[in-house]
N, C-alpha and C. Protein backbone atom coordinates (compact mmCIF):
# COMPACT_ATOMS: atom_id res chain seq x y z
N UNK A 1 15.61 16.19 6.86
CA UNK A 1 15.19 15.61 5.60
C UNK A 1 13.89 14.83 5.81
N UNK A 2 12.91 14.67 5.22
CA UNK A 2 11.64 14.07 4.89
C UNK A 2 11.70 12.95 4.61
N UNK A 3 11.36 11.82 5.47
CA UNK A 3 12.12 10.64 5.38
C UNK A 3 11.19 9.79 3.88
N UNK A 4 10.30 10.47 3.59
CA UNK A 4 9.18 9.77 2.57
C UNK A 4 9.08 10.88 1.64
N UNK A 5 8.88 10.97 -0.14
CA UNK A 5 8.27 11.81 -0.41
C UNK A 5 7.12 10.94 -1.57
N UNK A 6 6.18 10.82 -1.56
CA UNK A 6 5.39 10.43 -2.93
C UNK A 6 5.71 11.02 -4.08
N UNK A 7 5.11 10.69 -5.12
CA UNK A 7 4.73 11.17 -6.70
C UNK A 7 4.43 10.56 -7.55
N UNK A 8 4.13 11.18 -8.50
CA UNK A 8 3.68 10.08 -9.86
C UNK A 8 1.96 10.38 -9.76
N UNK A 9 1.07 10.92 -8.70
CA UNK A 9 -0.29 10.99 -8.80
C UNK A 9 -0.70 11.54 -9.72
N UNK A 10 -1.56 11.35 -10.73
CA UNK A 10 -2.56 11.74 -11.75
C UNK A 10 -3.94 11.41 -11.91
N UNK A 11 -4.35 12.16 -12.64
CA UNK A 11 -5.64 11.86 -13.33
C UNK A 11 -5.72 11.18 -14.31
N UNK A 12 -6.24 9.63 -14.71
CA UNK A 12 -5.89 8.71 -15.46
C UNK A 12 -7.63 8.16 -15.67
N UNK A 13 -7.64 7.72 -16.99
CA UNK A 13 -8.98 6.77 -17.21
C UNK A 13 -8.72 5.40 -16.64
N UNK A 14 -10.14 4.72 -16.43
CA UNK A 14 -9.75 3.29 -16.26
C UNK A 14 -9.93 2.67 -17.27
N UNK A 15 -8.77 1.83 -16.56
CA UNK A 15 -7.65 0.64 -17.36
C UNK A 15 -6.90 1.09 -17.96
N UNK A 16 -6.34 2.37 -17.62
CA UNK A 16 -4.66 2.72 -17.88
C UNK A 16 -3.86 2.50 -16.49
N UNK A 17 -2.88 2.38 -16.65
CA UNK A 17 -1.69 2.31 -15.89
C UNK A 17 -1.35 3.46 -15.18
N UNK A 18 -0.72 3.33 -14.24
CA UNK A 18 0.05 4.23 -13.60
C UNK A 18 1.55 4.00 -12.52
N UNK A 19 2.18 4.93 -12.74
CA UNK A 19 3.73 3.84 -11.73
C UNK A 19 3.72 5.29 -10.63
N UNK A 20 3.13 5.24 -9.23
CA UNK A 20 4.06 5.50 -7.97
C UNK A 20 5.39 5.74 -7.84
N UNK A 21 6.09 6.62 -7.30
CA UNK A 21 7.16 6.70 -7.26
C UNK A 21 7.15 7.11 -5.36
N UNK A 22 8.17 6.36 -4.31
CA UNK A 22 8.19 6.95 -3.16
C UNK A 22 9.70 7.24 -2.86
N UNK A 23 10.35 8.45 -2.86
CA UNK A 23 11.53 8.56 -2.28
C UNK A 23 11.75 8.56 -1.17
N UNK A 24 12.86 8.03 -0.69
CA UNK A 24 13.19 7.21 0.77
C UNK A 24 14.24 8.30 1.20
N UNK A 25 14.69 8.53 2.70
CA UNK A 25 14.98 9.06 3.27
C UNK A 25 16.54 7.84 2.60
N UNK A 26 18.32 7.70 3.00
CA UNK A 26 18.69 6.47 2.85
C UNK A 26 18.86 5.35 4.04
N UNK A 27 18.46 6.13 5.46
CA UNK A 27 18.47 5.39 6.66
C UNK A 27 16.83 3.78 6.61
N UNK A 28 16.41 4.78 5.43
CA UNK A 28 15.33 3.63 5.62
C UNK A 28 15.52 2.31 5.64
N UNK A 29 16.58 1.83 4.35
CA UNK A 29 17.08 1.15 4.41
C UNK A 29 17.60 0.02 5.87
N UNK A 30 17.99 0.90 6.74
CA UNK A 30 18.00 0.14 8.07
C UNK A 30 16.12 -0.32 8.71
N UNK A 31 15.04 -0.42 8.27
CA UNK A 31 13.88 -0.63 8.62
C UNK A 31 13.68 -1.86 8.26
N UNK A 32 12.34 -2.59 8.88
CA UNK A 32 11.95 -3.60 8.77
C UNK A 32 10.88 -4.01 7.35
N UNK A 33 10.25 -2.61 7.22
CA UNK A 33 9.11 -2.84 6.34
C UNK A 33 9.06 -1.47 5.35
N UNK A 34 9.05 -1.50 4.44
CA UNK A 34 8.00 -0.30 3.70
C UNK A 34 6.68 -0.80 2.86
N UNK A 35 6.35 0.42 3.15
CA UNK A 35 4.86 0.36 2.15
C UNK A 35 4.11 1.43 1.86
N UNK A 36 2.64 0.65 1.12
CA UNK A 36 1.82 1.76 0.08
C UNK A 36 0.67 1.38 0.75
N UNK A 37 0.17 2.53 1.15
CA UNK A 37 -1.85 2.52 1.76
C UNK A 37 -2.40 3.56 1.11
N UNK A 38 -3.99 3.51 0.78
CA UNK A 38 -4.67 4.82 0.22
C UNK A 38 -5.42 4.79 1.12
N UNK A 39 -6.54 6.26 0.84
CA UNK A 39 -7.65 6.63 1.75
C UNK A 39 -8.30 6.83 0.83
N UNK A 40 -9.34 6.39 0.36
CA UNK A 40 -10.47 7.59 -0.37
C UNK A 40 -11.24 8.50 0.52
N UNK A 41 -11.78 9.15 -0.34
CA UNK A 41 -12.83 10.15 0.68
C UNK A 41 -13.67 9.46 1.32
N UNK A 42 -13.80 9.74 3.13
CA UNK A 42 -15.08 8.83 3.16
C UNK A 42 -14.81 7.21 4.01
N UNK A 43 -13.60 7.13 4.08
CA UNK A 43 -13.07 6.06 3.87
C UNK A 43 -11.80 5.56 4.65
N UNK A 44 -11.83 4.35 5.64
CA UNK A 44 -10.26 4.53 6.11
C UNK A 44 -9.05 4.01 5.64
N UNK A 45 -7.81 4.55 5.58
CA UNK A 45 -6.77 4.23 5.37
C UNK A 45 -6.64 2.53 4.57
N UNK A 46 -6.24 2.04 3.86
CA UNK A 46 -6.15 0.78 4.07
C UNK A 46 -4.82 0.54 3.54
N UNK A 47 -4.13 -0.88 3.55
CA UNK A 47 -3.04 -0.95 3.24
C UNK A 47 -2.89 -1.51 1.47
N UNK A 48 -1.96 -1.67 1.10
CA UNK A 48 -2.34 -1.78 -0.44
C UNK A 48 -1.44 -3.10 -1.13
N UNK A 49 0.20 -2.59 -0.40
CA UNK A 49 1.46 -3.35 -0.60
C UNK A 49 2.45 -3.09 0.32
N UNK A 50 3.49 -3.98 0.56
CA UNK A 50 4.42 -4.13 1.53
C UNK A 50 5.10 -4.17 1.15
N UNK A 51 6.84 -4.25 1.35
CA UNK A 51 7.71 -5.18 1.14
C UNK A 51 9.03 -5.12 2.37
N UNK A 52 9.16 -6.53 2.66
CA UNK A 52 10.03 -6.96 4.30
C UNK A 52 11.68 -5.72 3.32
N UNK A 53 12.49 -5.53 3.91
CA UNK A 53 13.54 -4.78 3.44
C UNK A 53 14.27 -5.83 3.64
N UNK A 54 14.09 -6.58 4.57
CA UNK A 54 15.39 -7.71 4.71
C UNK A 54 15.19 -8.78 4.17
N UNK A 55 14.20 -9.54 3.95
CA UNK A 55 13.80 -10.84 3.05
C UNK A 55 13.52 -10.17 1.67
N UNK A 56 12.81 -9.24 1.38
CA UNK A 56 12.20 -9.32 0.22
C UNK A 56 10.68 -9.78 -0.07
N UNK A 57 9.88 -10.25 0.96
CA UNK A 57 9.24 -10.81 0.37
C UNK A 57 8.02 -9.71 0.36
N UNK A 58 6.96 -9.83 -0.34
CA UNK A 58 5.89 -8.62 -0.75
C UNK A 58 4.68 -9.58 -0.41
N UNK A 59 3.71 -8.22 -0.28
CA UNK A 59 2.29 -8.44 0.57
C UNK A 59 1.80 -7.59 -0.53
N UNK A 60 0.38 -8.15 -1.03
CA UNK A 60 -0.37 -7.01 -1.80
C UNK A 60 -2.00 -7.82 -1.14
N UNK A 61 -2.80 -6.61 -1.21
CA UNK A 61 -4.33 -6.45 -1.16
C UNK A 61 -4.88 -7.22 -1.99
N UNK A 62 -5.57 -7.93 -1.58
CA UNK A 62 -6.69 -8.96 -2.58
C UNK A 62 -7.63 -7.93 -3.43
N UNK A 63 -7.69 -6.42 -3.31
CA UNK A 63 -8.68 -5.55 -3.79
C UNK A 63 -7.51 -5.35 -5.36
N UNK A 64 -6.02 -5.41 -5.29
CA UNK A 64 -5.01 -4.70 -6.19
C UNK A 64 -4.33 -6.32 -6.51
N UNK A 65 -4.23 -7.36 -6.24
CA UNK A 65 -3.72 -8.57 -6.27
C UNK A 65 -3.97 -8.61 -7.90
N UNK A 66 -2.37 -8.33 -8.54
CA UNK A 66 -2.58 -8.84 -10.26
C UNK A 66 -2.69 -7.68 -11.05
N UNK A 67 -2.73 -6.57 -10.56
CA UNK A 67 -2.56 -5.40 -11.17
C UNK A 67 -1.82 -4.36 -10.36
N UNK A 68 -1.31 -4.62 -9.20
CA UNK A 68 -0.30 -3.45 -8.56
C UNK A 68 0.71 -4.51 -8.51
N UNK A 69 2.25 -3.77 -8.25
CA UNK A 69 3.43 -4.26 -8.05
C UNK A 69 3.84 -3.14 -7.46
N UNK A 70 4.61 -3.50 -6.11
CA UNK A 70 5.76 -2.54 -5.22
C UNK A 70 7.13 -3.38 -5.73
N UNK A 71 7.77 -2.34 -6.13
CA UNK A 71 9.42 -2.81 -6.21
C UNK A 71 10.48 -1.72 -5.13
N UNK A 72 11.34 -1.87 -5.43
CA UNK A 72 12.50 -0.75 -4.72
C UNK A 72 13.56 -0.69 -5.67
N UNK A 73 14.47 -0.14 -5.21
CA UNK A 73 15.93 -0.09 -5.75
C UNK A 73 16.58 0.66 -4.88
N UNK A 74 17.35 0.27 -4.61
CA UNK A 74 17.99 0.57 -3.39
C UNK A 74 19.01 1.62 -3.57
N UNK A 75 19.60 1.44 -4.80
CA UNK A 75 20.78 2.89 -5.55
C UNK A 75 20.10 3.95 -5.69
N UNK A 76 18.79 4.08 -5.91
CA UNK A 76 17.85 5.35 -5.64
C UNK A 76 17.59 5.53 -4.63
N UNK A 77 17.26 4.62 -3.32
CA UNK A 77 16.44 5.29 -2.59
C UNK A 77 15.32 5.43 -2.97
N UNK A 78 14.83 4.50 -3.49
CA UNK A 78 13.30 4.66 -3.93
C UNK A 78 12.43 3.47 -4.12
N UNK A 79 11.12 3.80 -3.67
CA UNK A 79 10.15 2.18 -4.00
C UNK A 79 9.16 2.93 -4.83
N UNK A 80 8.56 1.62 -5.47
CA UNK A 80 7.87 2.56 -6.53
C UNK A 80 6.08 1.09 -6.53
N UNK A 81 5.05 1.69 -7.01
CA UNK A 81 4.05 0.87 -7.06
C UNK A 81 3.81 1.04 -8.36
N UNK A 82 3.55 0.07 -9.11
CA UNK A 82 3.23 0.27 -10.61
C UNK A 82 1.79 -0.83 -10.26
N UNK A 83 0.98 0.41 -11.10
CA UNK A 83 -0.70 0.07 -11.34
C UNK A 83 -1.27 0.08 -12.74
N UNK A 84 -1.82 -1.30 -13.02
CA UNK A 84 -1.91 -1.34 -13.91
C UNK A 84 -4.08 -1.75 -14.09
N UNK A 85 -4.57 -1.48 -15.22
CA UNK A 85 -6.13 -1.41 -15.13
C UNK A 85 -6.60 -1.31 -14.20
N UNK A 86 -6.42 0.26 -14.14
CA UNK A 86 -6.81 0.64 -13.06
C UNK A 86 -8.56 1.02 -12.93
N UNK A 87 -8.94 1.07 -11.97
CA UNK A 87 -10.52 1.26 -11.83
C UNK A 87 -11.02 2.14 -10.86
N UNK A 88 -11.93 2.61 -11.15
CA UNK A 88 -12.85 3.94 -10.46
C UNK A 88 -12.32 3.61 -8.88
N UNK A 89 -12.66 2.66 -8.39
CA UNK A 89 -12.37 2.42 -6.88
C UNK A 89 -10.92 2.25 -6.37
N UNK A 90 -10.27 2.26 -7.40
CA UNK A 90 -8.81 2.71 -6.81
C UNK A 90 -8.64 4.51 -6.79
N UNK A 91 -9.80 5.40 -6.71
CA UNK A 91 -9.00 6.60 -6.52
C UNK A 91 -8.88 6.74 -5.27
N UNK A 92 -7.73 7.26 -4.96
CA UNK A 92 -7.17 7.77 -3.40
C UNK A 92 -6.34 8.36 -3.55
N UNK A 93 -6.06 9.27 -2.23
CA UNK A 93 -4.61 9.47 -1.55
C UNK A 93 -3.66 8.54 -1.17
N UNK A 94 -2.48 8.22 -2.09
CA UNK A 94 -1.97 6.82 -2.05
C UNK A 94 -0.47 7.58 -1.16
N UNK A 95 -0.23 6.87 0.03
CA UNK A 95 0.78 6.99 1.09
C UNK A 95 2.01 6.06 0.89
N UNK A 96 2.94 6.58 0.81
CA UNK A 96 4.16 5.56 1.24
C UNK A 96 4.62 5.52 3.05
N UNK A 97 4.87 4.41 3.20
CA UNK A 97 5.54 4.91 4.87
C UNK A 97 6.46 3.90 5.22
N UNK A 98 7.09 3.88 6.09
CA UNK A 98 8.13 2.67 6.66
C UNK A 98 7.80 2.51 8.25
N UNK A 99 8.47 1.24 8.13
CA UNK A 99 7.99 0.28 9.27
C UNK A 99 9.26 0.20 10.32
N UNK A 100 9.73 0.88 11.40
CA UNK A 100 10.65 0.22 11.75
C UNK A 100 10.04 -1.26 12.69
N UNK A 101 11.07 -2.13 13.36
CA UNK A 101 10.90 -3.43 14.07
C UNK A 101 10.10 -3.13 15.03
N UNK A 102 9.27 -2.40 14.96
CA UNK A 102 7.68 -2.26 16.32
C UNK A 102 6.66 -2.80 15.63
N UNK A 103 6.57 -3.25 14.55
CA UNK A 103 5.78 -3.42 14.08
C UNK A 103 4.15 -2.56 13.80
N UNK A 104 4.96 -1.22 13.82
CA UNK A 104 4.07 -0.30 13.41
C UNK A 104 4.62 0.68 12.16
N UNK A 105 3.81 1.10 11.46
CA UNK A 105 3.97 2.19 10.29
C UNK A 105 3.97 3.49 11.00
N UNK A 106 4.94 4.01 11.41
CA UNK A 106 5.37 5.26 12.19
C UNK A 106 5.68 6.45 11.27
N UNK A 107 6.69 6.56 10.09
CA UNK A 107 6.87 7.74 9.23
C UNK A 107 5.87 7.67 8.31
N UNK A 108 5.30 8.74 7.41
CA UNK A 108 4.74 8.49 6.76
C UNK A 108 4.96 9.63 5.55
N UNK A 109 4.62 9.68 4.20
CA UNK A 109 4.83 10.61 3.25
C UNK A 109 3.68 11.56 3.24
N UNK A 110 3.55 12.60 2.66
CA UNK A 110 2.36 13.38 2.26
C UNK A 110 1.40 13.33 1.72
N UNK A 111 1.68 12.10 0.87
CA UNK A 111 0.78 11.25 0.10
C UNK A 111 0.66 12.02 -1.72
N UNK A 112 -0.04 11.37 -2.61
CA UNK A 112 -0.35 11.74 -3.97
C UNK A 112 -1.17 11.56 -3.99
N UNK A 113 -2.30 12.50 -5.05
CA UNK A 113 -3.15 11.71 -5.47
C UNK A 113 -3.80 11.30 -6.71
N UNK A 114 -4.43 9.88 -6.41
CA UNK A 114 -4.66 9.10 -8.05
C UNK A 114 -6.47 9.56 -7.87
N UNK A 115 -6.46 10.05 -9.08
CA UNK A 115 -7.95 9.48 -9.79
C UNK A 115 -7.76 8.96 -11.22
N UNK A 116 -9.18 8.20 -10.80
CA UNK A 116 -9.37 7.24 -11.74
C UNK A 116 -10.69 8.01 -12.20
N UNK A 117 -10.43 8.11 -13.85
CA UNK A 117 -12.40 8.49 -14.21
C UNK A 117 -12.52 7.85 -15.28
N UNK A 118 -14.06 7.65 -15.60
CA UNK A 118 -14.68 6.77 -16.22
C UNK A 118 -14.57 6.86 -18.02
């Protein structure tokens, strides 16, 4: 089984919304971390949002700070990023992946992708 799958990527104007969807393998659940990174073309990886699986607590990018939100739900198996006014420089290949306690992002999804046009 594919421990990550993305979706939800579209083609959207800016300052519309958009909600991420990442389905979780259910072992993920035993991990330390999941999260959301994009790439644009051109461009490396960066990270976007977090969230600890065992505290709860969330990390977001000062670039998305106030317009992205990572949630989960755990009866799905699923974390999801909801983006809201969105802008030209958020288009990417947006990744979900999990963290086990190495403190590295080791699995990773196939990714989706968002554009944003003017």
């Amino acid at each position: 089984q594919v421990p990550l799958v993305e979706s939800g990527g579209s083609l959207v104007q800016s300052g519309e919304s958009l909600n991420l969807t990442c389905t979780v393998s259910p072992d993920t659940l035993n991990y330390h971390s999941i999260g959301w990174f994009r790439q644009a073309p051109g461009r490396a990886r960066e990270g976007v949002s977090c969230l600890s699986l065992g505290t709860g607590s969330t990390y977001t990018a000062d670039s998305v700070e106030g317009r992205f939100t990572i949630s989960r739900d755990n009866a799905k198996n699923t974390m999801y990023l909801q983006m809201t006014s969105l802008k030209l420089e958020d288009t990417a290949v947006y990744f979900c992946a999990r963290q086990w306690f190495n403190g590295q992002y080791d699995d990773w999804g196939p990714g989706t992708q968002v554009t944003v046009s003017s």
